[in-house]
Protein backbone atom coordinates (compact mmCIF):
# COMPACT_ATOMS: atom_id res chain seq x y z
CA UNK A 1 -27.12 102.29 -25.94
CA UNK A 2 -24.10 100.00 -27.78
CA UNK A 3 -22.16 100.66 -24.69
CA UNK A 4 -25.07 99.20 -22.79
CA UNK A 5 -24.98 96.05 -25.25
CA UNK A 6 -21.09 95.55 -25.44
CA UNK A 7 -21.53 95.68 -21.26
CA UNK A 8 -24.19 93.04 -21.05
CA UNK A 9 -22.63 90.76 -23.66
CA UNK A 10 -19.70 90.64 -21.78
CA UNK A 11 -21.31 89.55 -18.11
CA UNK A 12 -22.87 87.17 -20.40
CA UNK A 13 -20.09 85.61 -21.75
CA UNK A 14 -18.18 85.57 -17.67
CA UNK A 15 -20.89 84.40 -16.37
CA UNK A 16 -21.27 81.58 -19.03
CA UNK A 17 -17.58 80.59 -19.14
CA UNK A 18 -18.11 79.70 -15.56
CA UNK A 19 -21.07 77.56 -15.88
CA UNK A 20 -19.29 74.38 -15.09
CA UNK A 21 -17.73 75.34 -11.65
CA UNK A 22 -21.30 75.90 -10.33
CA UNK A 23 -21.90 79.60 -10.82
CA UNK A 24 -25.65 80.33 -10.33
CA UNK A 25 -25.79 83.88 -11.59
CA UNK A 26 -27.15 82.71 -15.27
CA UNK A 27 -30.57 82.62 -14.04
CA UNK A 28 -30.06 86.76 -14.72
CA UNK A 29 -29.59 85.75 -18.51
CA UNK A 30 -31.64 83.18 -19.54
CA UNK A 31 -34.35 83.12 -18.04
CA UNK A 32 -33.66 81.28 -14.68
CA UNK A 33 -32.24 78.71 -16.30
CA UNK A 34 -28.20 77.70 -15.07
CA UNK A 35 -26.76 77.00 -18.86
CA UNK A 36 -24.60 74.18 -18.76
CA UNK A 37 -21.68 72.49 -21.49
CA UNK A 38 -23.74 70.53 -23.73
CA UNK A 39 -20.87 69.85 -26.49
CA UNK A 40 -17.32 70.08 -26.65
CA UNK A 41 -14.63 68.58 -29.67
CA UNK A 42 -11.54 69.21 -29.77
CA UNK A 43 -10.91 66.16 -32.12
CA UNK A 44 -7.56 65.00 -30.95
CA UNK A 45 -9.91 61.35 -30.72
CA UNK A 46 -10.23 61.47 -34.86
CA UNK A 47 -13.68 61.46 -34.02
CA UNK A 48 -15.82 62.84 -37.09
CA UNK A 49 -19.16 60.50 -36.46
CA UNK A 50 -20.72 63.04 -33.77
CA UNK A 51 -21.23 65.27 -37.34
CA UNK A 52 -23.55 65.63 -40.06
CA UNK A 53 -22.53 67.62 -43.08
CA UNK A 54 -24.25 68.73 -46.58
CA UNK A 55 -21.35 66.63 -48.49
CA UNK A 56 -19.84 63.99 -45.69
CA UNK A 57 -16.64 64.03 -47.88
CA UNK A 58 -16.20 67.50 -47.77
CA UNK A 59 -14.93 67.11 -44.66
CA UNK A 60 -11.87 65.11 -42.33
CA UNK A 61 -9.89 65.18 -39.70
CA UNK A 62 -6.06 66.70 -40.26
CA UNK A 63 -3.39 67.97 -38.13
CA UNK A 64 -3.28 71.61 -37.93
CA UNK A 65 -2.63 74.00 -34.68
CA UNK A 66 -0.48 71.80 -33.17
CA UNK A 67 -3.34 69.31 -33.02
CA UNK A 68 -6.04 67.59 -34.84
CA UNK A 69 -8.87 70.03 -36.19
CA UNK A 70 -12.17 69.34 -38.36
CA UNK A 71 -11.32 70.23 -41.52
CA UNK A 72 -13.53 71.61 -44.66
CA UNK A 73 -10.81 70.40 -47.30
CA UNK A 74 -12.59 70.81 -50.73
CA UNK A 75 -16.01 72.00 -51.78
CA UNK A 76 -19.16 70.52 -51.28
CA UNK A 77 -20.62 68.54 -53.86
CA UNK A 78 -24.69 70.12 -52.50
CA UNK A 79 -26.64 73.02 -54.41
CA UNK A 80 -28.92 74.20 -51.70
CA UNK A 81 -32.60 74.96 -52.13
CA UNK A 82 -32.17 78.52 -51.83
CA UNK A 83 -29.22 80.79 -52.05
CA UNK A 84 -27.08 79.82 -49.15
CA UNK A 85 -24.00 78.57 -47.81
CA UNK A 86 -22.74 75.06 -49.37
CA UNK A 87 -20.56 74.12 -46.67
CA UNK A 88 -22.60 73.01 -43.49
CA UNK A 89 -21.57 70.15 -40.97
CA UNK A 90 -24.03 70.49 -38.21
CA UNK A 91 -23.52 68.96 -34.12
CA UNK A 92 -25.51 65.64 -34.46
CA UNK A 93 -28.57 65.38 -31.66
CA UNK A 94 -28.24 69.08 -30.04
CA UNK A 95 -30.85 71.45 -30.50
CA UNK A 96 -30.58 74.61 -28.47
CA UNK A 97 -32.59 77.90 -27.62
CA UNK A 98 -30.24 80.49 -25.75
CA UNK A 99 -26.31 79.61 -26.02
CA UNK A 100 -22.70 80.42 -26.42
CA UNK A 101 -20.92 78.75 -28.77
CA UNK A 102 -16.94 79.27 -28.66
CA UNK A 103 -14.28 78.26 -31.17
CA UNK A 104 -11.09 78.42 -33.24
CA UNK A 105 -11.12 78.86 -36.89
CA UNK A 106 -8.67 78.98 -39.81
CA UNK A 107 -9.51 80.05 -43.31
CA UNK A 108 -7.36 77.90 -45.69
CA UNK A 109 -8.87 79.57 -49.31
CA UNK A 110 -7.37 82.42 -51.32
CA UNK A 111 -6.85 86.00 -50.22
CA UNK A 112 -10.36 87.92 -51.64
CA UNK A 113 -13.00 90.45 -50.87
CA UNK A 114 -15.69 87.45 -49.77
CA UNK A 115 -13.21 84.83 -48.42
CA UNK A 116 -15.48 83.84 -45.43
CA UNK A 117 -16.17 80.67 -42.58
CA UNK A 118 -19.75 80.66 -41.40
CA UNK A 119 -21.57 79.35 -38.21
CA UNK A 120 -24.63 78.07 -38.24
CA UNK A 121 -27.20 78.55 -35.75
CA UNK A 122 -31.29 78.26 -35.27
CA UNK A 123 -31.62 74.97 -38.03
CA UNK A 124 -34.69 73.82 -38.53
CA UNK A 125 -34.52 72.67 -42.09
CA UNK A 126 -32.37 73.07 -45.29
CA UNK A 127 -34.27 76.19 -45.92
CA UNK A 128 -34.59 77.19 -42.25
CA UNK A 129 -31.95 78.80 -40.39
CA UNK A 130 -29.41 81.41 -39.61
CA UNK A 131 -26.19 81.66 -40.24
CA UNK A 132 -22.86 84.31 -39.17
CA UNK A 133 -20.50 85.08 -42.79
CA UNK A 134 -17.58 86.33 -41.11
CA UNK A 135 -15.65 87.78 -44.18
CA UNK A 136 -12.79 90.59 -45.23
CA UNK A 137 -15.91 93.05 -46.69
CA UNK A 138 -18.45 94.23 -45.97
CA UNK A 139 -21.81 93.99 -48.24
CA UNK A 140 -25.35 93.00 -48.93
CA UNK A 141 -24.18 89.26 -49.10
CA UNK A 142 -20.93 89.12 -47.02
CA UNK A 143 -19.86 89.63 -43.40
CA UNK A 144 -23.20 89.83 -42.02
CA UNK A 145 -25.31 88.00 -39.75
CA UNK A 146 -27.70 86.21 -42.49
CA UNK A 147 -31.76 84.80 -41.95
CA UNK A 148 -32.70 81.73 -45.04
CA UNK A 149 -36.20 81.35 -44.42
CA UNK A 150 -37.87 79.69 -47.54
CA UNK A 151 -36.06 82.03 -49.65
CA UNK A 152 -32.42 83.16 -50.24
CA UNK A 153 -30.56 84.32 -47.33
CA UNK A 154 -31.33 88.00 -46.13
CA UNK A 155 -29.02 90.23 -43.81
CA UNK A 156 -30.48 91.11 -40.63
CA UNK A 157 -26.77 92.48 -39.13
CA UNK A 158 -28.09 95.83 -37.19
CA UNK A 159 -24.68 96.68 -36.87
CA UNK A 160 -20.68 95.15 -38.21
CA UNK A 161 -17.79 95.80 -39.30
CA UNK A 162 -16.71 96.86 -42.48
CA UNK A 163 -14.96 93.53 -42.93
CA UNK A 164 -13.40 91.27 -40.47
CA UNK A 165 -9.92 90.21 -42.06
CA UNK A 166 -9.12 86.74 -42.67
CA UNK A 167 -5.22 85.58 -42.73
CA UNK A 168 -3.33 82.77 -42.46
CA UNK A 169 -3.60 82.37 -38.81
CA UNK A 170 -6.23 81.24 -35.88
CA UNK A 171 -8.87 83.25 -34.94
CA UNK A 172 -10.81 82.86 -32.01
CA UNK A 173 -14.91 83.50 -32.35
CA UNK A 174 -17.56 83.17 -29.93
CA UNK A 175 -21.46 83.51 -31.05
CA UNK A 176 -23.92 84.74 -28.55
CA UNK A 177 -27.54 83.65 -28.56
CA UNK A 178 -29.95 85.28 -26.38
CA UNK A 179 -33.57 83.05 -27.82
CA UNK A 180 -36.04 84.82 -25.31
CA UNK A 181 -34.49 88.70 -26.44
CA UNK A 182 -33.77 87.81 -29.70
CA UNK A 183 -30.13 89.10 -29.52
CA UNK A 184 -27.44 87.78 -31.93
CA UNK A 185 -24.01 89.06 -30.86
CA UNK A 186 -20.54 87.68 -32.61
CA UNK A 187 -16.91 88.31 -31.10
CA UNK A 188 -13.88 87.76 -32.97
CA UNK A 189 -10.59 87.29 -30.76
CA UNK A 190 -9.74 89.48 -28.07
CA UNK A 191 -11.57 92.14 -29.47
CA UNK A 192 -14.09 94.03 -27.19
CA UNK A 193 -17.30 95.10 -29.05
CA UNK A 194 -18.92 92.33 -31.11
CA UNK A 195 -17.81 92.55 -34.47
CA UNK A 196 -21.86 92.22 -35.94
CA UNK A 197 -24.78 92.26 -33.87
CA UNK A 198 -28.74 91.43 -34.94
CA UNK A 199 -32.21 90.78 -33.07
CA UNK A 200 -34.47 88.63 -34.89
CA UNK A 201 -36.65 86.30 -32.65
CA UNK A 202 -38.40 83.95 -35.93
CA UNK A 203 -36.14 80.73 -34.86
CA UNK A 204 -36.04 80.30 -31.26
CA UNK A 205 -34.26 77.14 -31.21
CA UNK A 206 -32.51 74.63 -33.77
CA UNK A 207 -29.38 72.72 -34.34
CA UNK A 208 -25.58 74.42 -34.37
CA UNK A 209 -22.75 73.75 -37.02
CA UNK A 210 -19.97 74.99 -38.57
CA UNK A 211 -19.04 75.71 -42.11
CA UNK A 212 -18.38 77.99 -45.60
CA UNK A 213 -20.26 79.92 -47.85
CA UNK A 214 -18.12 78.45 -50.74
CA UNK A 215 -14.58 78.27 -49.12
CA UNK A 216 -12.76 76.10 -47.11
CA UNK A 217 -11.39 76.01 -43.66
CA UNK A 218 -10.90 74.32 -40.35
CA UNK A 219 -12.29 74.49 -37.11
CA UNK A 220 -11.05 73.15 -33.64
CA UNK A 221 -11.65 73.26 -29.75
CA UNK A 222 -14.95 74.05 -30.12
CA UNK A 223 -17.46 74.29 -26.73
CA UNK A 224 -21.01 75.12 -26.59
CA UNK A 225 -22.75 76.03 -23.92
CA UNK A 226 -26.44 76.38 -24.11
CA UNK A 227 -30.32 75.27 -23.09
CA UNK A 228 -31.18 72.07 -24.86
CA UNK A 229 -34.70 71.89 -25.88
């Protein structure tokens, strides 16, 4: 059955790296639909406005990688409504059902059990949403693949890793979003099996971002691909 899953997520992923020479063969994924690059930043333009974020000063552009990255530099000065992550800067004016978002990501924040960067994924609201904790342990509240609906955040992870290890380095992640299945499958670099995987079909679209629990980090060359509502 995993191998199955493993399988199909990776056609997916081929088939939607190639969306923008003209490759056809996504209507076997999504529904019929082709899925096409809706968003791409790989802020070399010091571009920041195409962003909105919990705490707008949380967040800049710096050099880093060799090139300029979005960059969570101190905390966030938010409490949210429920127990959930402080750190969000969402893609302004993109709301998508099905998609594959891909990206680099650096954790800049001391060496412990829950030092984690998040993705965020299906947000409606401040209370509404999902979000990925990738993190060096595993537990009820880290590393998981995490629902907040009205109430504090809830793991719905069907399986993970016991911890996905954070360094000092760039890490490649890609998050993949079937809406219609319900699948939630997250790949961390070159890795072959997703690293956590869930099915939960209660947001079927919403807006993407990027962020921390409670840490800080940077992000860069980030592409989505996707169906835009």
């Amino acid at each position: 059955m995993r191998t199955g899953i493993f399988l199909k997520a990776a056609i997916v992923l081929m088939m939607l790296l190639t969306a923008t020479t003209g490759c056809n063969g996504l209507s076997e994924v999504f529904g019929g639909k082709k899925v096409p690059l809706l968003f791409e930043a790989d802020f070399e333009d010091n571009e920041i406005g195409n962003w909105k974020a919990t705490d707008p000063t949380a967040w800049r552009i710096e050099s880093g990688n060799g090139s300029k990255v979005l960059a969570l530099h101190k905390q966030s000065e938010y409490v949210p409504q429920v127990r959930s992550p402080f750190n969000i800067n969402l893609i302004r004016n993109v709301i998508v059902g099905s998609f594959v978002l891909e990206l680099k990501m650096h954790s800049t924040t001391k060496d412990y059990g829950h030092r984690d960067m998040c993705l965020i994924f299906g947000h409606q609201d401040p209370t509404h949403f999902y979000y990925v904790h990738i993190a060096n342990q595993s537990d009820a509240h880290a590393n998981s693949i995490f629902i907040v609906n009205a109430e504090p955040r809830v793991s719905i992870a069907q399986t993970r890793t016991e911890g996905t290890k954070w360094d000092d380095g760039w890490h490649t992640v890609r998050l993949v979003r079937d809406a219609e299945k319900g699948t939630i499958e997250v790949f961390f670099d070159d890795r072959p099996e997703p690293i956590m995987t869930a099915v939960n079909d209660r947001f079927g679209w919403g807006g993407i971002g990027v962020g921390s629990f409670d840490d800080t980090g940077q992000f860069d060359d980030i592409r989505l691909w996707g169906i835009e509502q």
